[in-house]
C-alpha atoms as a PDB file:
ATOM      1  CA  UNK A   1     -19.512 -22.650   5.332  1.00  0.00           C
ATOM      2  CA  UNK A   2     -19.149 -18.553   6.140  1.00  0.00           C
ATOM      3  CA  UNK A   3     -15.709 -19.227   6.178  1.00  0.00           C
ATOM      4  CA  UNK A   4     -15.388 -21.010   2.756  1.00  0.00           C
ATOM      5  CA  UNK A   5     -17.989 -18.316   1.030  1.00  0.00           C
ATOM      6  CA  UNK A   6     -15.965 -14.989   2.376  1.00  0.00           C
ATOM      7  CA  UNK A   7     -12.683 -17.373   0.968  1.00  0.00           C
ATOM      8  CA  UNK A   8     -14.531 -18.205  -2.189  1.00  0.00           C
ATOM      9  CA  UNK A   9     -15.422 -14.253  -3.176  1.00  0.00           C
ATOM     10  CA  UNK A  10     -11.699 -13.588  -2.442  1.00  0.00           C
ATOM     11  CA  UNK A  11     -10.609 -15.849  -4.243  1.00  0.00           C
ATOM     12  CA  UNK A  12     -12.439 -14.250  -7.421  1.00  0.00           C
ATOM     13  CA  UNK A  13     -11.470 -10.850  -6.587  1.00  0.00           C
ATOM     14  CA  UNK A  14      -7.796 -11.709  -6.430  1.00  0.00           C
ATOM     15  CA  UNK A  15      -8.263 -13.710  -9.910  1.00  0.00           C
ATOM     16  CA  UNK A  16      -9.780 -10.421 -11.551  1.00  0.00           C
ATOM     17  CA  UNK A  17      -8.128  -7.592  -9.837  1.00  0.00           C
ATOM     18  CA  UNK A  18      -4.394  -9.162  -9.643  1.00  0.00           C
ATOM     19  CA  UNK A  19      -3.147  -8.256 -13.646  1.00  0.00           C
ATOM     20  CA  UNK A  20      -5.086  -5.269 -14.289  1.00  0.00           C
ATOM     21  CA  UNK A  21      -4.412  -1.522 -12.723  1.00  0.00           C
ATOM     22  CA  UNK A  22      -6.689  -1.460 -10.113  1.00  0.00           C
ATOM     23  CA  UNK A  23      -4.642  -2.930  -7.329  1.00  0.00           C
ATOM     24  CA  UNK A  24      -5.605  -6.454  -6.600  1.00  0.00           C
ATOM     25  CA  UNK A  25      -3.929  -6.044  -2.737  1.00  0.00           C
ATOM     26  CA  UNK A  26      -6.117  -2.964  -2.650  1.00  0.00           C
ATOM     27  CA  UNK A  27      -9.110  -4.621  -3.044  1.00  0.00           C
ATOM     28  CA  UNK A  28      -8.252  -7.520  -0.711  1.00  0.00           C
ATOM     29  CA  UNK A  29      -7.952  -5.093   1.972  1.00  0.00           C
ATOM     30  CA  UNK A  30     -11.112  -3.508   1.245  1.00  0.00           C
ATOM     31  CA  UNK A  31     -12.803  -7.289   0.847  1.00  0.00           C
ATOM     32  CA  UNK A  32     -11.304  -8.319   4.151  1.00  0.00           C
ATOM     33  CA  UNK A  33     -12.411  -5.702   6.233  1.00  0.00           C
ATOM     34  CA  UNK A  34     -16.248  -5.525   4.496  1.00  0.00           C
ATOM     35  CA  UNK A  35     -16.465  -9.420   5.172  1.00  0.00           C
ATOM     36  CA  UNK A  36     -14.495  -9.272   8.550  1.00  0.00           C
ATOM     37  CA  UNK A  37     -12.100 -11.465   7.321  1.00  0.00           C
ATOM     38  CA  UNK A  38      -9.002 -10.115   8.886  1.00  0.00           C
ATOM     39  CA  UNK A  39      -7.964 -12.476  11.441  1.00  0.00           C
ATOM     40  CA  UNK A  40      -4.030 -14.086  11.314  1.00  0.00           C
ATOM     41  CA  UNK A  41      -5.475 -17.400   9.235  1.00  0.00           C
ATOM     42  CA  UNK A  42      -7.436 -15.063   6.922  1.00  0.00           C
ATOM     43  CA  UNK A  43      -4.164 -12.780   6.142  1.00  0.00           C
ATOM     44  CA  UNK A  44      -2.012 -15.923   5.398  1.00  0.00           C
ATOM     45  CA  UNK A  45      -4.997 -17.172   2.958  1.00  0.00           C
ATOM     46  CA  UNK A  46      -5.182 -13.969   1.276  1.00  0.00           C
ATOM     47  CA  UNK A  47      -1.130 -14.409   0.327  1.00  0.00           C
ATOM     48  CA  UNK A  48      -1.808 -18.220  -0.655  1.00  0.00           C
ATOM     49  CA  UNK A  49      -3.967 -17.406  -3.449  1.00  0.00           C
ATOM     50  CA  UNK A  50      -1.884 -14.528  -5.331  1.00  0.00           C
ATOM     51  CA  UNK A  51       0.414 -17.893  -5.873  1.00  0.00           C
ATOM     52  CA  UNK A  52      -2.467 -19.563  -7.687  1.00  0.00           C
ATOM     53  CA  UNK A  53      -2.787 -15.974  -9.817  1.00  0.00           C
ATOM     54  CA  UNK A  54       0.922 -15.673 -10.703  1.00  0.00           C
ATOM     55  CA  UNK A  55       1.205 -19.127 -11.604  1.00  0.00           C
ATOM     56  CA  UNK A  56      -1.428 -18.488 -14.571  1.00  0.00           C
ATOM     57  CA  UNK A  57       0.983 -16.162 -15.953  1.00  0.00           C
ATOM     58  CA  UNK A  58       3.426 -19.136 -15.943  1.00  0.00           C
ATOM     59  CA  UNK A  59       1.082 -21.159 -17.328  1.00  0.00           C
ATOM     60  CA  UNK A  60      -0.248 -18.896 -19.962  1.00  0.00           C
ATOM     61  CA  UNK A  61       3.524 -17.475 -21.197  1.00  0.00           C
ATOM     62  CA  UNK A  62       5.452 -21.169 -20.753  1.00  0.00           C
ATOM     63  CA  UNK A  63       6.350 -21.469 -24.514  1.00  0.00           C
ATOM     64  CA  UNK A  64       8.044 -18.142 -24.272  1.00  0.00           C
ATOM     65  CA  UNK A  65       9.152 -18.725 -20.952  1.00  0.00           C
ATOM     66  CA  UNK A  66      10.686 -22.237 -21.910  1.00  0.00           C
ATOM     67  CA  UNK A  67      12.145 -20.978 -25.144  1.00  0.00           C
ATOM     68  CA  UNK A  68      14.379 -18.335 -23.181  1.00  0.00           C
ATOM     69  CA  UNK A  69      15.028 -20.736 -20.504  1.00  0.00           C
ATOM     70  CA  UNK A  70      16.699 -23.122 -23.625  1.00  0.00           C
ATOM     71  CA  UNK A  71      18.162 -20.304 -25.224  1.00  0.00           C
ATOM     72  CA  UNK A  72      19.799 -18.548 -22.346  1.00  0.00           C
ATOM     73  CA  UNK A  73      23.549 -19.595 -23.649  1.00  0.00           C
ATOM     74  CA  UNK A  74      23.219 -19.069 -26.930  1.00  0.00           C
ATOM     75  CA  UNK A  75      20.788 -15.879 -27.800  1.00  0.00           C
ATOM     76  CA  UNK A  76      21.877 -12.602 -26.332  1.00  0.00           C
ATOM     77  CA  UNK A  77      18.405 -11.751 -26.392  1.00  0.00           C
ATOM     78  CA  UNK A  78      16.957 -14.417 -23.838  1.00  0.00           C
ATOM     79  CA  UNK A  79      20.104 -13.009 -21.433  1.00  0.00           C
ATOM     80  CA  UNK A  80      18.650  -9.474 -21.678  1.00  0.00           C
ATOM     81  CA  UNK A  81      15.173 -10.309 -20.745  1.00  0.00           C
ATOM     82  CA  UNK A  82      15.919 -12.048 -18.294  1.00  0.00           C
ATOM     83  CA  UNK A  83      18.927  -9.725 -17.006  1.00  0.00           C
ATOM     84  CA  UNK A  84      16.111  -7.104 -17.358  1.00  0.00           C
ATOM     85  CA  UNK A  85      13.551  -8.827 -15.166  1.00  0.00           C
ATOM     86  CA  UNK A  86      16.309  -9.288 -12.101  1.00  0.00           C
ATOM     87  CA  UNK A  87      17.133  -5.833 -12.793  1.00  0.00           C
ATOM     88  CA  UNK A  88      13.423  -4.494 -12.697  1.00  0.00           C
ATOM     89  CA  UNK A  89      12.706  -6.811  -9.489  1.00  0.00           C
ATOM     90  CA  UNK A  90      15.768  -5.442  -7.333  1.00  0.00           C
ATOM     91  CA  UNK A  91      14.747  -1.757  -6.289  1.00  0.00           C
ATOM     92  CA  UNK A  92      11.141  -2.991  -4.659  1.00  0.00           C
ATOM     93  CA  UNK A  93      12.922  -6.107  -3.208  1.00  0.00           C
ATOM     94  CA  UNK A  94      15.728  -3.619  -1.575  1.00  0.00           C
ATOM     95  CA  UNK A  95      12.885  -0.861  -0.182  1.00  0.00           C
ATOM     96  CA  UNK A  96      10.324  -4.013   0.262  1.00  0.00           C
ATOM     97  CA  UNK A  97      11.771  -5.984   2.533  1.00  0.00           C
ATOM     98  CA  UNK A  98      13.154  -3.922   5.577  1.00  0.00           C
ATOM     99  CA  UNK A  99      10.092  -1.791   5.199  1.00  0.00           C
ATOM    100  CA  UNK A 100       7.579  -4.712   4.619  1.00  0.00           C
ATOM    101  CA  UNK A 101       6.516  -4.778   8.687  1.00  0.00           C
ATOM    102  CA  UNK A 102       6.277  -1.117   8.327  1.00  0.00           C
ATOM    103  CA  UNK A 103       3.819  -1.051   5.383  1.00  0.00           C
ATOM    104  CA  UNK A 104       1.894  -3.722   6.818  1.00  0.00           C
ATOM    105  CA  UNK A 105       1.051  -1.819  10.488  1.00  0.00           C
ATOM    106  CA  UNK A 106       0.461   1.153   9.404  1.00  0.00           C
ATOM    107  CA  UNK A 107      -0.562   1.612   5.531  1.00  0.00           C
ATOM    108  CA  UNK A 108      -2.945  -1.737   5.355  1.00  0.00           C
ATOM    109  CA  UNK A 109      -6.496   0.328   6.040  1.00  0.00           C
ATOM    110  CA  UNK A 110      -9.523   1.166   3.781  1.00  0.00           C
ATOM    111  CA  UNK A 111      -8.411   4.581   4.061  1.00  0.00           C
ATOM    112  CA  UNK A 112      -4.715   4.287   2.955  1.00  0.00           C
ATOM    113  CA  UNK A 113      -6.119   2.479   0.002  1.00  0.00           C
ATOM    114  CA  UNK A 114      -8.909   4.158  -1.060  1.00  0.00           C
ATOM    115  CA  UNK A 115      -6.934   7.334  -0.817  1.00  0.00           C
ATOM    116  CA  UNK A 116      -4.037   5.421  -3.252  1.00  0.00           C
ATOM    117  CA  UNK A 117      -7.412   4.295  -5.751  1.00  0.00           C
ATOM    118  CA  UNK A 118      -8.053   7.670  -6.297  1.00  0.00           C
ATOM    119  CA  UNK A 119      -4.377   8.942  -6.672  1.00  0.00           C
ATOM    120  CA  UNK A 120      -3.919   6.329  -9.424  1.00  0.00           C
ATOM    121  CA  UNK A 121      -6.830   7.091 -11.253  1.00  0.00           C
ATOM    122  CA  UNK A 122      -5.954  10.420 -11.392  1.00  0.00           C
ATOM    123  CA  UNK A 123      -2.245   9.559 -12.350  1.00  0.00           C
ATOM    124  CA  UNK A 124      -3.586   7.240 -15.335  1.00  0.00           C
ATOM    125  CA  UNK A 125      -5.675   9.857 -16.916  1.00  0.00           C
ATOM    126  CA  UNK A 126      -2.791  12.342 -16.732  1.00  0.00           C
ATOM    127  CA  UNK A 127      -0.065   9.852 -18.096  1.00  0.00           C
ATOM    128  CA  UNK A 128      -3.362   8.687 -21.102  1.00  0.00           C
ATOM    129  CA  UNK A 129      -3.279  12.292 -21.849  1.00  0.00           C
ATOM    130  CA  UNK A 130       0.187  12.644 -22.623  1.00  0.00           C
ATOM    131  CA  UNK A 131       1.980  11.955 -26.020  1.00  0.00           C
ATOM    132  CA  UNK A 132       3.845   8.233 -26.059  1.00  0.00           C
ATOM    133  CA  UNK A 133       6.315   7.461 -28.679  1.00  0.00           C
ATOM    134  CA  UNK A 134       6.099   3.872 -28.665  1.00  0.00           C
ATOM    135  CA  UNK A 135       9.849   2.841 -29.470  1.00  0.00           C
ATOM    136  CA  UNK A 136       9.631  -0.492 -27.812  1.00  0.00           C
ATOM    137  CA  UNK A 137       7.682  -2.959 -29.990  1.00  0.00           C
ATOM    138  CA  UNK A 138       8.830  -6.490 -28.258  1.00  0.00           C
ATOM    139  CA  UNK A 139       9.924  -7.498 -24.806  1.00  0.00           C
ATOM    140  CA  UNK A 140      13.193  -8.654 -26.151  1.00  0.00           C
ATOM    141  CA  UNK A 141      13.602  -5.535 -27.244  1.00  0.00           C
ATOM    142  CA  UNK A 142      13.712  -3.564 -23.647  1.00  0.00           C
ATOM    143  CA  UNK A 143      17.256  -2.081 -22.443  1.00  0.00           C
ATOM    144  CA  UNK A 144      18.747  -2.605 -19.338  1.00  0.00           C
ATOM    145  CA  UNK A 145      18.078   1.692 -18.543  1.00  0.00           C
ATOM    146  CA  UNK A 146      14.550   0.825 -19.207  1.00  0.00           C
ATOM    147  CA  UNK A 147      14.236  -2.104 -17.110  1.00  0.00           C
ATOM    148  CA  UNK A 148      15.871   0.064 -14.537  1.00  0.00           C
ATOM    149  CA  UNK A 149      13.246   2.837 -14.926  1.00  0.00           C
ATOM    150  CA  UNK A 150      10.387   0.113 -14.469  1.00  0.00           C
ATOM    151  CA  UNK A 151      11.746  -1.419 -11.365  1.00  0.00           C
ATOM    152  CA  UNK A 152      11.392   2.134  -9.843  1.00  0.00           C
ATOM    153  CA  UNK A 153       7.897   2.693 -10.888  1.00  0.00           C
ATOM    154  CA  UNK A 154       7.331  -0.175  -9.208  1.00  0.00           C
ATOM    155  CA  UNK A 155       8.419   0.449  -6.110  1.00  0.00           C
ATOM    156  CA  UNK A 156       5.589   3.188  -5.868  1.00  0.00           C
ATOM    157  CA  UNK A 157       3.424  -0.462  -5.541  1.00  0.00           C
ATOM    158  CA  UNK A 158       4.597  -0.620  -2.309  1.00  0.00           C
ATOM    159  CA  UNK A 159       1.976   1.302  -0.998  1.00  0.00           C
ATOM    160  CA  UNK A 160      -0.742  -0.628  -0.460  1.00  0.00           C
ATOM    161  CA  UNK A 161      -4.006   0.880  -3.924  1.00  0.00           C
ATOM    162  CA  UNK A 162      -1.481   2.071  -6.376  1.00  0.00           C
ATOM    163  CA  UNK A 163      -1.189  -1.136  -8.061  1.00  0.00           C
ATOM    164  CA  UNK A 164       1.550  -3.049  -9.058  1.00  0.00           C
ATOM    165  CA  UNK A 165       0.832  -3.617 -12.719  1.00  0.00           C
ATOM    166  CA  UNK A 166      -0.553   0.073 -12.838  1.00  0.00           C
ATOM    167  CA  UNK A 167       2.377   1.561 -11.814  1.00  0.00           C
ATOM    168  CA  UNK A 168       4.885  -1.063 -14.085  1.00  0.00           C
ATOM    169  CA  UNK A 169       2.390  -0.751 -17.269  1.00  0.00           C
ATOM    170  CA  UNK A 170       1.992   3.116 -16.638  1.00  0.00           C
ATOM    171  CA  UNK A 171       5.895   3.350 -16.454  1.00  0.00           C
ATOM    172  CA  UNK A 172       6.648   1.431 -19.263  1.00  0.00           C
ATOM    173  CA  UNK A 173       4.880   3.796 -21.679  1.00  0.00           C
ATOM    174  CA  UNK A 174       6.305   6.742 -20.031  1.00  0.00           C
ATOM    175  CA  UNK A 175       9.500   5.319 -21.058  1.00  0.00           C
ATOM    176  CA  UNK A 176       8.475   4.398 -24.817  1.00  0.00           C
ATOM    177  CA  UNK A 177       6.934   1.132 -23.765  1.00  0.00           C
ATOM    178  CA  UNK A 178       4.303  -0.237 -27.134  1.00  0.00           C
ATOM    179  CA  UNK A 179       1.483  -1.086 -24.984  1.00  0.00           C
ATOM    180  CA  UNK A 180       1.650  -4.658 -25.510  1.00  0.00           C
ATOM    181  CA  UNK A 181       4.900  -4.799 -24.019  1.00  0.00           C
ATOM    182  CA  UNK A 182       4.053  -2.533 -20.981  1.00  0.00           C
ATOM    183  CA  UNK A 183       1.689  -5.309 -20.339  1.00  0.00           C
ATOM    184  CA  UNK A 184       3.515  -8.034 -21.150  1.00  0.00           C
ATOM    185  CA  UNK A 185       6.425  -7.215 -18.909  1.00  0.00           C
ATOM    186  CA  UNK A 186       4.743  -6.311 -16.245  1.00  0.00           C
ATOM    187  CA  UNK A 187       3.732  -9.733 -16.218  1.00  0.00           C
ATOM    188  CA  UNK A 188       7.155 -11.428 -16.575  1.00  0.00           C
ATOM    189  CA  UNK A 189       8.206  -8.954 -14.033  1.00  0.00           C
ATOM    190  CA  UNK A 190       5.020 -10.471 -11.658  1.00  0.00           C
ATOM    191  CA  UNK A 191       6.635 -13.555 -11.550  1.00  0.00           C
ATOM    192  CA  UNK A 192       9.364 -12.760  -9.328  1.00  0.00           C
ATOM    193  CA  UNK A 193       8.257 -10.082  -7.610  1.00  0.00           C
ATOM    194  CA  UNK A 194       5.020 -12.045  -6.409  1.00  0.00           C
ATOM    195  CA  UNK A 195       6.867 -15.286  -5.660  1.00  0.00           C
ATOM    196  CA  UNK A 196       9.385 -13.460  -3.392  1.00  0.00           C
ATOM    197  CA  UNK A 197       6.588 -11.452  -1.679  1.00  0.00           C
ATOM    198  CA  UNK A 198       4.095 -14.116  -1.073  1.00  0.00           C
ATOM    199  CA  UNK A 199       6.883 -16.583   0.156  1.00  0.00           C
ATOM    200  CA  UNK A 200       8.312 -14.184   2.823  1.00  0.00           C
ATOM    201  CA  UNK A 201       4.820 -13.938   4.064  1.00  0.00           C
ATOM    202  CA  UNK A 202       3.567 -17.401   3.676  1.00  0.00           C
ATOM    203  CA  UNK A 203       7.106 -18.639   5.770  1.00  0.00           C
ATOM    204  CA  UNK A 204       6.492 -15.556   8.146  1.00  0.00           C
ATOM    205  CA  UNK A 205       2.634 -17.129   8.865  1.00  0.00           C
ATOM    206  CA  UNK A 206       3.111 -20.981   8.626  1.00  0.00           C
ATOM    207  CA  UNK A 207       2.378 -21.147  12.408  1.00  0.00           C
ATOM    208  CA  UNK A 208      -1.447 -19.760  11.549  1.00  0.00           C
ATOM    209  CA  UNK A 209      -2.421 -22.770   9.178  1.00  0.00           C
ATOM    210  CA  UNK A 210      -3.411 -26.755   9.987  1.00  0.00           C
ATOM    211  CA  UNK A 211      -3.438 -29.375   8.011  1.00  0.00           C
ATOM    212  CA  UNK A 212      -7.310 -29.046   8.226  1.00  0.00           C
ATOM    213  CA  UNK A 213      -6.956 -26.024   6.097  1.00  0.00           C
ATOM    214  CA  UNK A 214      -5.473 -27.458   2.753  1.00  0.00           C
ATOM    215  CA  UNK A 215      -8.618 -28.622   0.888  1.00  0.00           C
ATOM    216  CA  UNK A 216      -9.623 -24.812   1.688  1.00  0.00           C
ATOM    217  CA  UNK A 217      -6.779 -23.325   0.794  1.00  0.00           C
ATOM    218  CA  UNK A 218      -6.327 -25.484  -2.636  1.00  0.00           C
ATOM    219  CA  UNK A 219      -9.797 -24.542  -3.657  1.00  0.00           C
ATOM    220  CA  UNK A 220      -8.843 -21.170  -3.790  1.00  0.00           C
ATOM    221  CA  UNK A 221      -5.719 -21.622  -5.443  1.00  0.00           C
ATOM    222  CA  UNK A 222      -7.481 -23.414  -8.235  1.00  0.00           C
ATOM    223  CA  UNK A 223      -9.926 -20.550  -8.594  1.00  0.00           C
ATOM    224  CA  UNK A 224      -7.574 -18.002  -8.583  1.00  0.00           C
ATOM    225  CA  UNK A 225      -5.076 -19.511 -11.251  1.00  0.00           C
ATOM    226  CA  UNK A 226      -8.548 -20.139 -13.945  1.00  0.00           C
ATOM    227  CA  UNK A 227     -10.017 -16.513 -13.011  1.00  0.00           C
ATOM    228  CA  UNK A 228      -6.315 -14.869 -13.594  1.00  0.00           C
ATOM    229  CA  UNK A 229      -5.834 -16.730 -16.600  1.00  0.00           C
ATOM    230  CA  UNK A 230      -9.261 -15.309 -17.737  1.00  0.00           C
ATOM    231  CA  UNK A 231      -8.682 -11.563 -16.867  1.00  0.00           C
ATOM    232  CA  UNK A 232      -5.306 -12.120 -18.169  1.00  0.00           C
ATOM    233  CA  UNK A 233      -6.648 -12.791 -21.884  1.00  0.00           C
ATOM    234  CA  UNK A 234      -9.135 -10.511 -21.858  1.00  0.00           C
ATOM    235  CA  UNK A 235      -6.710  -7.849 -20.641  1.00  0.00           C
ATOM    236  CA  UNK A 236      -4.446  -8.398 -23.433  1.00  0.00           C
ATOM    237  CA  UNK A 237      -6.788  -8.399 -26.130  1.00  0.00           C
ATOM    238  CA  UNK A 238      -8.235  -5.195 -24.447  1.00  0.00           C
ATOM    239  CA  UNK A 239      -5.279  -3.138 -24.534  1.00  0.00           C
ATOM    240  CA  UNK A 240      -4.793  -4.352 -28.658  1.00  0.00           C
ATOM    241  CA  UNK A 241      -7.801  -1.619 -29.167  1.00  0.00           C
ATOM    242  CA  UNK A 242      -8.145   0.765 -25.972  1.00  0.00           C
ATOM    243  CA  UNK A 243      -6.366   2.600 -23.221  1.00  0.00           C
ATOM    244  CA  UNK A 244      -6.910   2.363 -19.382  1.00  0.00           C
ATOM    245  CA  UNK A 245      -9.153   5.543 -18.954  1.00  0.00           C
ATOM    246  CA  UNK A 246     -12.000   3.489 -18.091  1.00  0.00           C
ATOM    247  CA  UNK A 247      -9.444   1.479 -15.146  1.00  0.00           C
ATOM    248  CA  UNK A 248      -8.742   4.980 -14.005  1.00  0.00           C
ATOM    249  CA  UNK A 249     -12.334   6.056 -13.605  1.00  0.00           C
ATOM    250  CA  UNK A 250     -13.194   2.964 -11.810  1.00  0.00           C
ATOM    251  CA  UNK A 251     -10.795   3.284  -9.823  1.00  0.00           C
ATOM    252  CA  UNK A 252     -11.847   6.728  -8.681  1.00  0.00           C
ATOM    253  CA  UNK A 253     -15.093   6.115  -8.302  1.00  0.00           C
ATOM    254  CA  UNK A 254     -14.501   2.997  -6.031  1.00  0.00           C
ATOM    255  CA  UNK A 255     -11.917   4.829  -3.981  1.00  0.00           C
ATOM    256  CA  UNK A 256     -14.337   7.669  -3.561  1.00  0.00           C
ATOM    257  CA  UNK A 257     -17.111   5.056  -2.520  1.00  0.00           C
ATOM    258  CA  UNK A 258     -15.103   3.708  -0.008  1.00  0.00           C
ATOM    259  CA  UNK A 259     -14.486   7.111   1.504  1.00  0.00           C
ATOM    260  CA  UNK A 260     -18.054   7.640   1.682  1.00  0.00           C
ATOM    261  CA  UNK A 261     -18.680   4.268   2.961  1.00  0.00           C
ATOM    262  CA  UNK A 262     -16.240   4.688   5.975  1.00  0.00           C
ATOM    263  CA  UNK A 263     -17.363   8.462   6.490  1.00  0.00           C
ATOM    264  CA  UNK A 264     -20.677   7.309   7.008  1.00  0.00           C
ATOM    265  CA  UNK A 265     -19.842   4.606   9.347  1.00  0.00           C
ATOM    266  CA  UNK A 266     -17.720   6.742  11.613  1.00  0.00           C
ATOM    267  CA  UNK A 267     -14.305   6.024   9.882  1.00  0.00           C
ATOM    268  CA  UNK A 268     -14.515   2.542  11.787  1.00  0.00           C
ATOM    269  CA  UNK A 269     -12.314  -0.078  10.298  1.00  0.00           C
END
């Protein structure tokens, strides 16, 4: 029962954290090691759900997503998005992978990520405070220097608090990005990138599960795929009207509670 409540608030957090610019790997960290949920069966749970997030994308986007798929021989369009989406996805994949035992031993702390919370936030104010020139109106619309651009903010992801979407959304209007589309390819570009990571881990951890934990494990990738898909219209229709000041200030007011939080307990973690 301890086991399925610590699952069940992670499974929320990853639902409402994974779309938005607050770093939803972040915040599992943080979770994990509040909860003492950090054992070898916990890690490979924590990388089960983020399918059940990603797939709500799928889900949410499949018209679009079926309508390139059909068009892909005919309209040059369809070829460029998706063209642009491989593109984007290569320069994490090529620093991700050999480094990916790396990151893990040494940048997965509270302190790593709190530190990388607070870096972010101040990096999203900085980048809100700048002039954008929105040039790109529609997804289809995004050139293949552009979709290069992206895939190297996103390798800044990498470290564990930045945020993927932050850093993709954040360098998509640096580049001229409307902010629709900043969101809306960081998305697409989610679906890849989070299907490639969470499979290397999942077949690097298959030893850790049992068949005793798949009603467990299917809970939470239910609850994770309906709280995504949640966050994910909300998020949309919030960026229609606002900017992500107020994601930046939580973000450094969370990363500076943390610091506090582990200062006071001796910087045990």
């Amino acid at each position: 029962m301890i086991f399925l409540l610590k699952g069940l608030f992670l499974w929320i957090v990853e639902g409402i954290t994974e779309f938005i610019p607050v770093s939803a790997t972040g915040h599992l960290i943080l979770a994990g090691d509040f909860l003492g949920f950090a054992d070898e069966k916990a890690k490979v749970f924590e990388v089960f759900i983020q399918l059940g997030a990603i797939l709500s994308v799928l889900w949410l986007y499949r018209k679009k997503i079926f309508s390139v798929v059909k068009e892909l021989p005919t309209r040059k369009e369809a070829r460029s998005l998706v063209s642009n989406i491989i593109i984007a996805f290569l320069p994490a994949a090529f620093i991700g992978l050999p480094a990916h035992k790396a990151i893990k031993t040494y940048l997965f702390n509270p302190i790593t990520v709190a530190a990388a919370l607070i870096a972010g936030g101040i990096a999203i104010l900085l980048i809100e405070r700048m002039s954008h020139a929105s040039h790109t109106k529609d997804v289809d619309k995004i050139t293949l220097t552009q979709a290069i651009k992206v895939g190297i903010a996103q390798c800044l992801s990498l470290f564990p608090g930045v945020s993927r979407s932050g850093a993709t959304i954040m360098g998509g209007l640096l580049i001229g990005f409307d902010r629709r589309v900043a969101v809306e390819f960081s998305f697409f570009l989610a679906i890849p990138t989070m299907f490639a990571a969470t499979g290397y881990d999942l077949l690097s951890n298959l030893h850790a599960l049992s068949p005793s934990d798949v009603p467990l494990f299917a809970v939470g990738f239910i609850t994770s795929f309906f709280s995504a898909l949640v966050v994910i219209k909300s998020f949309l229709k919030y960026v229609s009207r606002h900017d992500f000041s107020y994601f930046a200030y939580y973000r450094i007011v969370f990363g500076l509670l943390v610091l506090a939080f582990y200062w006071y307990r001796g910087w045990k973690f």
